[in-house]
Protein backbone atom coordinates (compact mmCIF):
# COMPACT_ATOMS: atom_id res chain seq x y z
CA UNK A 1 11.29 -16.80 10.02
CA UNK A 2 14.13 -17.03 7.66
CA UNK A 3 16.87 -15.03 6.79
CA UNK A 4 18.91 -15.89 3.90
CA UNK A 5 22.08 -13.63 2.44
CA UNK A 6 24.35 -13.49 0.05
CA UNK A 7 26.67 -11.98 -2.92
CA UNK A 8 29.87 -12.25 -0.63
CA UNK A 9 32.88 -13.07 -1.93
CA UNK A 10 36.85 -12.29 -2.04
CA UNK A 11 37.60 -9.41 -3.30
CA UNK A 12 40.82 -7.03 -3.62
CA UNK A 13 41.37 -3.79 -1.62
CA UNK A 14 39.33 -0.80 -2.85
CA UNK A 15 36.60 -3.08 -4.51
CA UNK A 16 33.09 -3.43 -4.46
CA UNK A 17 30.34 -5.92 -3.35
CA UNK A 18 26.89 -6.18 -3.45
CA UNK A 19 25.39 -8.17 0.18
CA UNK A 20 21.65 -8.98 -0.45
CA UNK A 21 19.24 -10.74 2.46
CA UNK A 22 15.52 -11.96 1.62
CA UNK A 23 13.60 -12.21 4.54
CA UNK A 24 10.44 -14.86 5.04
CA UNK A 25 8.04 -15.19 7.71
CA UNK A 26 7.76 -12.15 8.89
CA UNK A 27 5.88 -8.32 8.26
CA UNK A 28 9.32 -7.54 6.69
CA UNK A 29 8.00 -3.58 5.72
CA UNK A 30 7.20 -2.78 9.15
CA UNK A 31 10.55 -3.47 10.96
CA UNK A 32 13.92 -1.74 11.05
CA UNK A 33 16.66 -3.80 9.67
CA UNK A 34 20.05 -4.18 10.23
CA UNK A 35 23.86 -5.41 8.85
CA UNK A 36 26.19 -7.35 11.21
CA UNK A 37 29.38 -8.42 10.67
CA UNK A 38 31.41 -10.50 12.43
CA UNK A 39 34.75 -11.18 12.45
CA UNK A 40 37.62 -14.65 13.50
CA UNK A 41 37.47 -14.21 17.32
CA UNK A 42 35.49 -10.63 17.40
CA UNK A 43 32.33 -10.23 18.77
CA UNK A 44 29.70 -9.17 16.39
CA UNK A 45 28.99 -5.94 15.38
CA UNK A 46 26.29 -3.49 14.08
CA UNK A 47 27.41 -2.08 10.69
CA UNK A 48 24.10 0.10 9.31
CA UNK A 49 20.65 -0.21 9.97
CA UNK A 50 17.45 0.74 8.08
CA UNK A 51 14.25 2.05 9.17
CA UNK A 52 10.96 0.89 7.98
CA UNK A 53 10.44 4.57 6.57
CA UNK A 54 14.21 4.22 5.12
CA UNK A 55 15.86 6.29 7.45
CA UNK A 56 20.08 4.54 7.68
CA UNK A 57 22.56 4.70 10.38
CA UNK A 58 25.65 3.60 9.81
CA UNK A 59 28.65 2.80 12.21
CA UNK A 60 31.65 4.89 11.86
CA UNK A 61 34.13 2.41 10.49
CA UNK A 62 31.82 2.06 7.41
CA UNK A 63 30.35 5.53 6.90
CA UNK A 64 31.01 7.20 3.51
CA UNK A 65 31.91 3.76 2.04
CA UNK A 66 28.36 1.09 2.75
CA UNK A 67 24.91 2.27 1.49
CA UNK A 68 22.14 0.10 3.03
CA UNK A 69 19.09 -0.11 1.09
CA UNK A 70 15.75 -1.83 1.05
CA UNK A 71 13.21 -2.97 -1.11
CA UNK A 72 10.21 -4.26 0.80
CA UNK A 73 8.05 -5.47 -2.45
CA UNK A 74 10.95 -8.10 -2.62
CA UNK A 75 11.41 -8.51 1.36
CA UNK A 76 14.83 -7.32 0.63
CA UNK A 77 17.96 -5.50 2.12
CA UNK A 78 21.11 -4.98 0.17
CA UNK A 79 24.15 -3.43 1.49
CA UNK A 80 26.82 -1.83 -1.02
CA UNK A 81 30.22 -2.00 0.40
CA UNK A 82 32.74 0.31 -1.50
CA UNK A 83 36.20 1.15 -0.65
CA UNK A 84 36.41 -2.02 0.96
CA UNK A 85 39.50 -2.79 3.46
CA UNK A 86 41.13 -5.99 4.73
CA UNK A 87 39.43 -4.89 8.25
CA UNK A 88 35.99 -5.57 6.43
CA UNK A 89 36.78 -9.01 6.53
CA UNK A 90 34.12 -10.63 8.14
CA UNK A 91 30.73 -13.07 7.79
CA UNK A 92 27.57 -10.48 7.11
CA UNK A 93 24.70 -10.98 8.70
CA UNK A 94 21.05 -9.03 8.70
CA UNK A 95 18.49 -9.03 11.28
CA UNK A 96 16.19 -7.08 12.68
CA UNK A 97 17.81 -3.67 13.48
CA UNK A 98 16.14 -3.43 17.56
CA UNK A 99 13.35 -5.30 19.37
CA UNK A 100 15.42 -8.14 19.87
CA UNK A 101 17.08 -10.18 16.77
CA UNK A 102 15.48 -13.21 14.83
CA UNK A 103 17.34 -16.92 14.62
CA UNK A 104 20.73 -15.97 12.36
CA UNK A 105 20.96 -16.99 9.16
CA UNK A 106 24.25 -18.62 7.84
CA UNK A 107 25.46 -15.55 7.09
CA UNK A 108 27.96 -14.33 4.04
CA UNK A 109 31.53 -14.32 3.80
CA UNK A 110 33.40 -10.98 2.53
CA UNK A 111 37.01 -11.53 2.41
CA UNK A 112 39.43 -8.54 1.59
CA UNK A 113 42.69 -9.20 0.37
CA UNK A 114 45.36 -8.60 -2.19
């Protein structure tokens, strides 16, 4: 199983990214997947999931302002982060969204700041 993400970056208060993971090894359509972030010395945390049917949950801090998305002819998750705030700071992860979690991946680094 891999997991691989990307399309972090630094970017300025109130911008935009785009977070992208490709999953290998795995039935990738059939599972609920998930966004984690985690931040210097927090634990981490969910931010939105995705069922296999494309049903989203999203936690509160990021509601109205992340879109999680899949596209399972690609293996694919995205995650659109708008309105984004120094608090977002954080490495992204994905994973599975329940049933236990794959090895991480390396992660991607958002950084918000003026």
């Amino acid at each position: 199983v891999q997991l691989v993400e990307s399309g972090g970056g630094l970017v300025q208060p109130g911008g935009s990214l785009r977070l992208s993971c490709t999953a290998s090894g795995f039935t990738f359509s059939t599972y609920a997947m998930g966004w984690y972030r985690q931040a210097p010395g927090k634990q981490r945390e969910s931010v939105a999931s995705i069922t296999s049917g494309g049903s989203t949950n999203y936690a509160d801090s990021v509601k109205g302002r992340f879109t999680i998305s899949r596209d399972n002819a690609k293996n694919t998750v995205y995650l659109q982060m708008n309105s984004l705030k120094p608090e977002d700071t954080a490495v992204y992860y994905c994973n599975k969204a329940r049933g236990g979690w794959y090895s991480w991946g390396q992660g991607t680094q958002v950084t918000v700041s003026s």
